[in-house]
C-alpha atoms as a PDB file:
ATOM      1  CA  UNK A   1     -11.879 -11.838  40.644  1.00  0.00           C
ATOM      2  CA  UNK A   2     -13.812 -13.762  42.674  1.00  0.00           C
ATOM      3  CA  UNK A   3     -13.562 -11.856  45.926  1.00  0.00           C
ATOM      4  CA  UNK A   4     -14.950  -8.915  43.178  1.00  0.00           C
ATOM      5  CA  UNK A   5     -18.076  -7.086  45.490  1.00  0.00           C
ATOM      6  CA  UNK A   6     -21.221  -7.745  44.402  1.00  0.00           C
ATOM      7  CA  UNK A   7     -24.116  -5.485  44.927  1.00  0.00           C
ATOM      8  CA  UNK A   8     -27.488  -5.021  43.973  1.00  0.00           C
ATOM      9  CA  UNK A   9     -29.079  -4.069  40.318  1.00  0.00           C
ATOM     10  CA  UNK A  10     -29.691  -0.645  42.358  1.00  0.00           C
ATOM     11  CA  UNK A  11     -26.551  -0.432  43.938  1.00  0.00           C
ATOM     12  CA  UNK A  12     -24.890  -1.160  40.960  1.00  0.00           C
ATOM     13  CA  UNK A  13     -26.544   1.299  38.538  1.00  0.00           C
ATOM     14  CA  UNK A  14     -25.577   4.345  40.989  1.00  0.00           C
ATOM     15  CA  UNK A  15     -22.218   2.882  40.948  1.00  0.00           C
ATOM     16  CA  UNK A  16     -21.919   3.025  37.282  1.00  0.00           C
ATOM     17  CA  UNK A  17     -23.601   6.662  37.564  1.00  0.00           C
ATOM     18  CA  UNK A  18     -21.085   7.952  39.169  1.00  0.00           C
ATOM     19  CA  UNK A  19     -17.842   6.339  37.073  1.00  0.00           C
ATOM     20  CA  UNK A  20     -20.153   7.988  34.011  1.00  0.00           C
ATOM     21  CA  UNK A  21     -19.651  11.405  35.574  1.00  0.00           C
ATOM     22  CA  UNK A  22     -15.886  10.923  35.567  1.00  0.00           C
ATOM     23  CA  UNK A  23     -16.015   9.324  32.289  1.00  0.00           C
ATOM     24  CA  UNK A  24     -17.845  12.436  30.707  1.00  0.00           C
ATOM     25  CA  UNK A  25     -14.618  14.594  32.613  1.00  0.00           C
ATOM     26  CA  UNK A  26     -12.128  12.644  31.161  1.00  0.00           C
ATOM     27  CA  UNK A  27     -13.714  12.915  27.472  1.00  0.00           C
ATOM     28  CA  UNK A  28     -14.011  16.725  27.662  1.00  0.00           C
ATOM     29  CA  UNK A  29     -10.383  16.707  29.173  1.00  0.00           C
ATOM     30  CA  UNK A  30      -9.013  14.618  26.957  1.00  0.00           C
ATOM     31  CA  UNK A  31     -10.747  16.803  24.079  1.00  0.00           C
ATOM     32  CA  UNK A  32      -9.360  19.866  25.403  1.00  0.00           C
ATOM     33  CA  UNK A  33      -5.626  18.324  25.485  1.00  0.00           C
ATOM     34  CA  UNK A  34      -6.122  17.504  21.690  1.00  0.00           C
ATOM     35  CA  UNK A  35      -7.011  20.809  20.700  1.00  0.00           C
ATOM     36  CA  UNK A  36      -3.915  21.987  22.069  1.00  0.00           C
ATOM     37  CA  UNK A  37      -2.103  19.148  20.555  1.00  0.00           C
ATOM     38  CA  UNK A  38      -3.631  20.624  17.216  1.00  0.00           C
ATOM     39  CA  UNK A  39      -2.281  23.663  18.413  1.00  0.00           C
ATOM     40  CA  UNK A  40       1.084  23.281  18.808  1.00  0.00           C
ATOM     41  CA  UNK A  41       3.359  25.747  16.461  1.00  0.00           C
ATOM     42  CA  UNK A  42       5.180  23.710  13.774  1.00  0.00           C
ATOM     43  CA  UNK A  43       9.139  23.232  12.299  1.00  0.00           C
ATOM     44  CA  UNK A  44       9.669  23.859   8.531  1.00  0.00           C
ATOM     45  CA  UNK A  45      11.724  20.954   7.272  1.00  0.00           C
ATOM     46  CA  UNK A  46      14.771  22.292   5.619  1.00  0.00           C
ATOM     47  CA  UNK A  47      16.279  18.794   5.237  1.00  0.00           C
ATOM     48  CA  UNK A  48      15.561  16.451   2.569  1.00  0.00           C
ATOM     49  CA  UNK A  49      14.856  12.840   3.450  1.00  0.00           C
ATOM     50  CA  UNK A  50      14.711   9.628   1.073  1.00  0.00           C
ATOM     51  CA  UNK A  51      13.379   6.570   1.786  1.00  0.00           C
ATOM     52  CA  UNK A  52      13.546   3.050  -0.281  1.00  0.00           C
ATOM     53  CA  UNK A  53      10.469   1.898  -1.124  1.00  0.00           C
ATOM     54  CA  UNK A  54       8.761  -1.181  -3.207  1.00  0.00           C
ATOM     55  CA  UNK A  55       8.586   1.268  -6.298  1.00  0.00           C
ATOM     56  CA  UNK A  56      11.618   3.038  -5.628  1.00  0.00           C
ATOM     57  CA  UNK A  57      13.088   5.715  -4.100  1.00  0.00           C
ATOM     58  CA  UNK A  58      10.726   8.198  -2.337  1.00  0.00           C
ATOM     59  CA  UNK A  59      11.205  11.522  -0.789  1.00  0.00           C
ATOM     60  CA  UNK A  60       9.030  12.239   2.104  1.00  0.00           C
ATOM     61  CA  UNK A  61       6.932  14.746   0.326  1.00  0.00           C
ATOM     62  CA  UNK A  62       5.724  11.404  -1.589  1.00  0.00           C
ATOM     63  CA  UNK A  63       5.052   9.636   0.936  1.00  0.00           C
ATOM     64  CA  UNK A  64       2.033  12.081   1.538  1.00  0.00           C
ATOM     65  CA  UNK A  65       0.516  10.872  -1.844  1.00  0.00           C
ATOM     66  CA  UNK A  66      -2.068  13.355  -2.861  1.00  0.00           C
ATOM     67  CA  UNK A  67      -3.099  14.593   0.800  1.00  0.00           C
ATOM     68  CA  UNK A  68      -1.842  17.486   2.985  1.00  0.00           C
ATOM     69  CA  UNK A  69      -1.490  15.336   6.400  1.00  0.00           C
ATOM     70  CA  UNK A  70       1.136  12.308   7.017  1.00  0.00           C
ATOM     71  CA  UNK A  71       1.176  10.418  10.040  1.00  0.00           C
ATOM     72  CA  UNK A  72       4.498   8.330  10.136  1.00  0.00           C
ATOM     73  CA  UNK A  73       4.498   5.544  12.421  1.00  0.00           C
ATOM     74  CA  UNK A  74       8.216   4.666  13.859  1.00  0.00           C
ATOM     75  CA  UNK A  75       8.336   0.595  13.810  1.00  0.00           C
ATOM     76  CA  UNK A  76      10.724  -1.445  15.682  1.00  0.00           C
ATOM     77  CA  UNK A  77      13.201  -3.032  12.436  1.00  0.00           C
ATOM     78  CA  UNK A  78      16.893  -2.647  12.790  1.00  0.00           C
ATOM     79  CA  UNK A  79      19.013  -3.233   9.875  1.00  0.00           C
ATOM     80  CA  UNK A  80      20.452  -6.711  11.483  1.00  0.00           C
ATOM     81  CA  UNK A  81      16.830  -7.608  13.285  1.00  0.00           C
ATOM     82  CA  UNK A  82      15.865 -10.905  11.968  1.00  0.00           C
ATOM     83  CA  UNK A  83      12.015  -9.511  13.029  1.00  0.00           C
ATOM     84  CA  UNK A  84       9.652  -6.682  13.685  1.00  0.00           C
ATOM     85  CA  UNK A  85       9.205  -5.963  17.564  1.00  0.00           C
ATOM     86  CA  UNK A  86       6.675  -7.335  19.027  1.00  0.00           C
ATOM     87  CA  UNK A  87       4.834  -3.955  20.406  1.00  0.00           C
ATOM     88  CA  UNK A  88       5.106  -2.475  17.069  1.00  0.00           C
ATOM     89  CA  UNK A  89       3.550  -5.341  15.525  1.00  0.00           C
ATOM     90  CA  UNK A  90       0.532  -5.536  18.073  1.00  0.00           C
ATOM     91  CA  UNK A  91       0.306  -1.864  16.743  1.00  0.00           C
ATOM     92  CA  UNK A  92       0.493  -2.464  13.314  1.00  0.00           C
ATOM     93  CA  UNK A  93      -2.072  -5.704  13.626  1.00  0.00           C
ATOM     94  CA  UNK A  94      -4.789  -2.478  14.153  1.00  0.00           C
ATOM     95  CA  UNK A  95      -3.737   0.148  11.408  1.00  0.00           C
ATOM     96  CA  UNK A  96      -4.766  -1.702   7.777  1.00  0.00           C
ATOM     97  CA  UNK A  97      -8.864  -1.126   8.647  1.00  0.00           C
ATOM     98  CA  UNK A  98      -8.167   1.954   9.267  1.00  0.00           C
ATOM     99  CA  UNK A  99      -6.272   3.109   6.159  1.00  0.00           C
ATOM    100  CA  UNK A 100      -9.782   4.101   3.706  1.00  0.00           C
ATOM    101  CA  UNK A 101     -11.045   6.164   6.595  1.00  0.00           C
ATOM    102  CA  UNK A 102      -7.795   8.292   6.957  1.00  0.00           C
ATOM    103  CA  UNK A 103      -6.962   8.379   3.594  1.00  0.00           C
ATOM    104  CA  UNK A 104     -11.052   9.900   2.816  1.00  0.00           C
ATOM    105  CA  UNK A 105      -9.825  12.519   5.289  1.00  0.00           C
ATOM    106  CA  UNK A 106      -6.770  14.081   4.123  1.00  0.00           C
ATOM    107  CA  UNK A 107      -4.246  11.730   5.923  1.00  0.00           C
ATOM    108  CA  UNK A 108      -1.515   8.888   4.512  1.00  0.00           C
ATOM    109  CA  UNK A 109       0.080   6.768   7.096  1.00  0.00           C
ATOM    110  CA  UNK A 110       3.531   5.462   6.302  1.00  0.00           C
ATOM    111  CA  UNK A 111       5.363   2.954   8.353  1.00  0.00           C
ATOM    112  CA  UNK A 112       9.123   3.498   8.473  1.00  0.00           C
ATOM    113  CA  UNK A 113      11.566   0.973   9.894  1.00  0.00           C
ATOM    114  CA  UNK A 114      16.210   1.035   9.281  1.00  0.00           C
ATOM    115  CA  UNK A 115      15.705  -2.331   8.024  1.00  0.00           C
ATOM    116  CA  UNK A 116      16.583  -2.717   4.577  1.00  0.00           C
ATOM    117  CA  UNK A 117      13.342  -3.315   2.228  1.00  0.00           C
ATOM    118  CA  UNK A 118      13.851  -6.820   1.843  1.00  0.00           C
ATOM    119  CA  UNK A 119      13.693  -7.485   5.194  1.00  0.00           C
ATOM    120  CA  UNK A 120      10.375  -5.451   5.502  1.00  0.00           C
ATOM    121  CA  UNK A 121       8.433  -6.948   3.158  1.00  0.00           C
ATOM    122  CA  UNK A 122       9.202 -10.317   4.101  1.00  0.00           C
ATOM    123  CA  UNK A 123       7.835  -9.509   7.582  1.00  0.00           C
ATOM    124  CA  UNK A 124       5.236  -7.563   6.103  1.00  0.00           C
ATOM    125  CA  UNK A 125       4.265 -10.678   3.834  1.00  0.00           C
ATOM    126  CA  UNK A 126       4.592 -12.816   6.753  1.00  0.00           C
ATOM    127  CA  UNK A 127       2.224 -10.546   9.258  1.00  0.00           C
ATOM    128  CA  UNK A 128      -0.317  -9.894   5.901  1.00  0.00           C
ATOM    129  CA  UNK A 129      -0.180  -6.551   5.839  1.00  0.00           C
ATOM    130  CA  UNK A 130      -1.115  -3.785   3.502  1.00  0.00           C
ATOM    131  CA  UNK A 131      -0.460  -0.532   4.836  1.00  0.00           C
ATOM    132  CA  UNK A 132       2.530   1.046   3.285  1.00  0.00           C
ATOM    133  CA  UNK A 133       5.795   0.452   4.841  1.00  0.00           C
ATOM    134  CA  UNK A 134       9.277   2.228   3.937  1.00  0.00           C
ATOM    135  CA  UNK A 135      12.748   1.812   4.847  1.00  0.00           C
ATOM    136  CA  UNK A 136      14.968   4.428   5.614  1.00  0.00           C
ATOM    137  CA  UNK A 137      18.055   2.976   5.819  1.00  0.00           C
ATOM    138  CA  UNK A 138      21.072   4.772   5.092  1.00  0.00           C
ATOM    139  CA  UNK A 139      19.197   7.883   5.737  1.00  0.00           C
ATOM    140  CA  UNK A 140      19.501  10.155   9.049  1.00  0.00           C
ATOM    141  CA  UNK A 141      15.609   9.940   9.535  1.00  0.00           C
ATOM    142  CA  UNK A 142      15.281   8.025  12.446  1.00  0.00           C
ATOM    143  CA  UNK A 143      18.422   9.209  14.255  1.00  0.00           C
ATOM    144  CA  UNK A 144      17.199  13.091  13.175  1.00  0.00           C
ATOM    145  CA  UNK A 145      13.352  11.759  15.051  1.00  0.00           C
ATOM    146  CA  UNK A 146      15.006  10.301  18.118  1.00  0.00           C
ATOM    147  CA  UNK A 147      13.705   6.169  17.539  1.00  0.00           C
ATOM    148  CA  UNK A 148      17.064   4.780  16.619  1.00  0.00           C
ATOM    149  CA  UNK A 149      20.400   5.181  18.417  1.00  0.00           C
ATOM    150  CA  UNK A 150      24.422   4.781  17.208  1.00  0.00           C
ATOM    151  CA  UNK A 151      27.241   3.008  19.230  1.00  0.00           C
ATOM    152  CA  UNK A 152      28.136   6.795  21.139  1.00  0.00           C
ATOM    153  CA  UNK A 153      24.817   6.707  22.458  1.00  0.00           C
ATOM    154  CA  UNK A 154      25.328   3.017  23.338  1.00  0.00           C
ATOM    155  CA  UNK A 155      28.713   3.339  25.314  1.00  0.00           C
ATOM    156  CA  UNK A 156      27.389   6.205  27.217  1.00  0.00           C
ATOM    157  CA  UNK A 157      24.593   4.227  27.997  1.00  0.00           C
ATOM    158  CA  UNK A 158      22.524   7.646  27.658  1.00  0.00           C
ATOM    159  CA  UNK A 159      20.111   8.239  24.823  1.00  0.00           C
ATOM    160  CA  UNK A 160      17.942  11.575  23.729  1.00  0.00           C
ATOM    161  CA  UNK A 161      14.478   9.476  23.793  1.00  0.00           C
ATOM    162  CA  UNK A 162      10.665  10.742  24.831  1.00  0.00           C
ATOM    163  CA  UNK A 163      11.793  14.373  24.691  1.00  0.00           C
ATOM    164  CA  UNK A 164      14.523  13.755  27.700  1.00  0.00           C
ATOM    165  CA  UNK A 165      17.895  11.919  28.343  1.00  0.00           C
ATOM    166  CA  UNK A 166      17.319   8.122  29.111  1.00  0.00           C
ATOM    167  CA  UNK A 167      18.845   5.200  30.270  1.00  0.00           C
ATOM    168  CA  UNK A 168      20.024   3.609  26.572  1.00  0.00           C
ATOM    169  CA  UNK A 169      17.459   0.550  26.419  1.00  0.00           C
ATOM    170  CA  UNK A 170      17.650  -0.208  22.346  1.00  0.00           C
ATOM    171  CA  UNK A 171      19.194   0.557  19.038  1.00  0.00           C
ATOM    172  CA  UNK A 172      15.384   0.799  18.021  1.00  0.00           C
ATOM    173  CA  UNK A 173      12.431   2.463  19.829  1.00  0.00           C
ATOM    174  CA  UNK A 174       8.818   3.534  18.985  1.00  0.00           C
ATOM    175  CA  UNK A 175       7.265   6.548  17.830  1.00  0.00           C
ATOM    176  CA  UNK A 176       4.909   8.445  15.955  1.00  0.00           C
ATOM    177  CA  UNK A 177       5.323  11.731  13.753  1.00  0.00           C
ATOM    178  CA  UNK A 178       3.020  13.842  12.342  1.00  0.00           C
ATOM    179  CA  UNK A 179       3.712  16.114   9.618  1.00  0.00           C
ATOM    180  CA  UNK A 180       1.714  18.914   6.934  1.00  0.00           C
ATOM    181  CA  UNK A 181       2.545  20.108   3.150  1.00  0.00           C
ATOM    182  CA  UNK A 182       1.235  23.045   2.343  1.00  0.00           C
ATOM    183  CA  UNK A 183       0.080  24.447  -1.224  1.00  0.00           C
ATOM    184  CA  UNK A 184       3.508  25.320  -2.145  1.00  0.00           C
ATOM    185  CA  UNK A 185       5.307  22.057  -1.157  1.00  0.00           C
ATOM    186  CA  UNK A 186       6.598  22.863   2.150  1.00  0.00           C
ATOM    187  CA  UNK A 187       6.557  20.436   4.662  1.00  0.00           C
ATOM    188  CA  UNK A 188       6.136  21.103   8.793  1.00  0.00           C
ATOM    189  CA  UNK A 189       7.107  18.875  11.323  1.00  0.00           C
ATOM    190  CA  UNK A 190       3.849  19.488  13.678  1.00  0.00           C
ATOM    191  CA  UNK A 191       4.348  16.037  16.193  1.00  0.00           C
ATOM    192  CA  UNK A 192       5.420  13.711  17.858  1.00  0.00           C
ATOM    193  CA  UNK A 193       4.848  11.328  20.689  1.00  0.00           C
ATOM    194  CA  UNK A 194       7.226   8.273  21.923  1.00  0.00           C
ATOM    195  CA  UNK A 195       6.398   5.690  24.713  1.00  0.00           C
ATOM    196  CA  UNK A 196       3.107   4.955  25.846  1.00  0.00           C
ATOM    197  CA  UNK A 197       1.877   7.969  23.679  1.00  0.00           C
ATOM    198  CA  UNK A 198       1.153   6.020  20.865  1.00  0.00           C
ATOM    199  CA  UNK A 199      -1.242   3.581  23.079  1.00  0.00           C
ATOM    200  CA  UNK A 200      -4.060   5.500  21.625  1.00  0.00           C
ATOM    201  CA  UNK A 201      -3.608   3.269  18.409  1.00  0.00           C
ATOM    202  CA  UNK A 202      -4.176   0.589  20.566  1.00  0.00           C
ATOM    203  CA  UNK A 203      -7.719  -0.322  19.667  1.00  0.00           C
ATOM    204  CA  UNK A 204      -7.687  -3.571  21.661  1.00  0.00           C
ATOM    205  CA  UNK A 205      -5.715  -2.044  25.027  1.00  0.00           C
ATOM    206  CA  UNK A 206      -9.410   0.068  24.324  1.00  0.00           C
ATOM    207  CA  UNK A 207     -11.560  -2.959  24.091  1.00  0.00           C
ATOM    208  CA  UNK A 208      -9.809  -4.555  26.954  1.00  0.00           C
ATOM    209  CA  UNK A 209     -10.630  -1.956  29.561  1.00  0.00           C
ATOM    210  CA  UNK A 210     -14.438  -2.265  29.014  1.00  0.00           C
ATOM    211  CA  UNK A 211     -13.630  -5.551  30.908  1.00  0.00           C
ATOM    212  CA  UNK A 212     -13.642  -6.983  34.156  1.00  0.00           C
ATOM    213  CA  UNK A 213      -9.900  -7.785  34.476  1.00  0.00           C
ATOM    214  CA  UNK A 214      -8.765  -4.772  31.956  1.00  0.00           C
ATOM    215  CA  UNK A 215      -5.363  -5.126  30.660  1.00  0.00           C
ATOM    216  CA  UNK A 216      -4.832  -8.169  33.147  1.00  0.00           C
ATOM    217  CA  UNK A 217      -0.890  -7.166  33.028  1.00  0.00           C
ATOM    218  CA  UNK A 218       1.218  -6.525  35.622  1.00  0.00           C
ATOM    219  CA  UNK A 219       4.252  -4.450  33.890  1.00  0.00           C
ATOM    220  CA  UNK A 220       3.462  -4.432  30.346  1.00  0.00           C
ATOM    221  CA  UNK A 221       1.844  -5.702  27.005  1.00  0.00           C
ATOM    222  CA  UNK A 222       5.619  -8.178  26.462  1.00  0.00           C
ATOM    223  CA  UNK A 223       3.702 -10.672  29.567  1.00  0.00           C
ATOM    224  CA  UNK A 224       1.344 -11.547  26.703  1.00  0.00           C
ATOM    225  CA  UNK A 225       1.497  -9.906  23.680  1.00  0.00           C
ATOM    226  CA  UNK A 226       3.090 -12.121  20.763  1.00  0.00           C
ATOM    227  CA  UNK A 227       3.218 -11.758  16.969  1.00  0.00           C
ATOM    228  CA  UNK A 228      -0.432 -12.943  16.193  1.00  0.00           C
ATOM    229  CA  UNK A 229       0.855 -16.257  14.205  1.00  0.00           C
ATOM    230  CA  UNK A 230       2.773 -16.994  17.390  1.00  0.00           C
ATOM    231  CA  UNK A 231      -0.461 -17.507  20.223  1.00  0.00           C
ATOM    232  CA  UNK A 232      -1.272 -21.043  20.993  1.00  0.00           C
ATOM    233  CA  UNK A 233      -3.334 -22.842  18.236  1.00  0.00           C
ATOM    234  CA  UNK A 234      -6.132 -22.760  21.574  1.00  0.00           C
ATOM    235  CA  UNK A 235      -6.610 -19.437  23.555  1.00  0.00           C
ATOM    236  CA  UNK A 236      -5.649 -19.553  27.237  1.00  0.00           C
ATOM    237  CA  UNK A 237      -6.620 -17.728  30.570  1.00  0.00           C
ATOM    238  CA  UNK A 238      -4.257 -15.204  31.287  1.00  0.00           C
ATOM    239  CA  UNK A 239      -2.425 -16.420  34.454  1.00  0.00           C
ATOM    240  CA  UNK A 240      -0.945 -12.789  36.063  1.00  0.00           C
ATOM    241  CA  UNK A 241      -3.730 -10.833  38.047  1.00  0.00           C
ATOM    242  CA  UNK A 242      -4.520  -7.332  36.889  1.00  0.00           C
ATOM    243  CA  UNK A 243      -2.704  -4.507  39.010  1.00  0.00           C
ATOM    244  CA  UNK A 244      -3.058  -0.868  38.149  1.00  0.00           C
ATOM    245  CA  UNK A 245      -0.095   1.097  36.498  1.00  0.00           C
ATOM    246  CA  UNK A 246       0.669   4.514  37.888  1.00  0.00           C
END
């Protein structure tokens, strides 16, 4: 940073005039690409899911409450994981404020991990959260959405993930899945996104590039990230020098 070129006020306000052009592109582009997310046509569920959940078990028309819209948010918990990844969890640290917001507009949000229940609410407990969490173990849920994988997929070392056929890296991977009820109970898978799609949750990756050194990574969030009761009791500098991701 400290070879960083410094300029005049004047220099740098035309500068920042001309990243505000770009930034005012990328806004109107990035509104047009949700509209035709919105867009996209939608599946009609023929195949009933249920899920164990602290007051039993729930279908996944229940897990929309009283609202038409469900966003279900894939989390890193296999059955034999003695804890939630640490991605997911960075994730998750950003959903419970805002839960009254969607839920005033028409949307529930439902975490969903293969763990068994016990094992989520204990990490749930631990990580003092609120949002509601499900598991749906024993169920075909997260093999049907592509975020968990069997031992097949794991000797061919191949698995369907992110829309494509990848190199197998985990039983477990993100995602997040978006579905509707109409009036009449039916329910439409309408989408989902896998990867570094979900980074839009990422309220503090947001916060982070408003500064200087960004997301100050080199690879990815696991160079720093941890389970927020894991940092040092004292903050540190980050030690790795920011480099741009393609």
């Amino acid at each position: 940073m400290e070879s960083h070129k410094i300029v005049s006020q004047d220099e740098w306000l035309a500068a920042r005039k001309a990243l505000l052009a770009e930034e005012k592109a990328f806004t109107h582009a990035r509104d047009a690409l949700a509209a035709k997310r919105q867009a996209l046509p939608w599946v009609k569920l023929e195949k009933h899911y249920t899920f164990v959940s602290p007051h039993g078990p729930r279908t996944l028309a229940d897990l929309f409450g009283p609202r038409s819209q469900l966003i279900i948010y894939h989390f890193m918990l296999g059955p034999d994981w003695e804890e939630g990844c640490v991605g997911c969890s960075f994730l998750s640290d950003h959903i419970d404020g805002m839960l009254p917001h969607l839920e005033h507009h028409d949307v529930s949000y439902v975490a969903v991990s293969r763990a068994p229940l016990a094992k989520i609410e204990a990490f749930k407990k631990r990580m003092g959260w609120r949002f509601p969490w499900v598991s749906s173990n024993g169920s075909d849920f997260n093999f049907d959405y592509h975020v968990s994988f069997g031992e097949a997929d794991k000797a061919r070392g191949k698995a369907l993930y992110n829309f494509a056929e990848q190199d197998y890296m985990s039983d477990e991977l993100p995602g997040v899945s978006a579905f509707y009820r109409d009036d009449q109970g039916n329910i439409y898978h309408t989408y989902s996104t896998y990867a570094r799609g979900a980074e839009m949750l990422l309220g503090a990756y947001a916060m982070l590039e408003f500064t200087p050194k960004g997301r100050n990574e080199q690879h990815d969030m696991r160079e720093w990230i941890r389970h927020h009761d894991r940092y040092e009791s004292a903050p540190q500098a980050a030690c790795c020098a920011h480099e741009e991701k393609a």
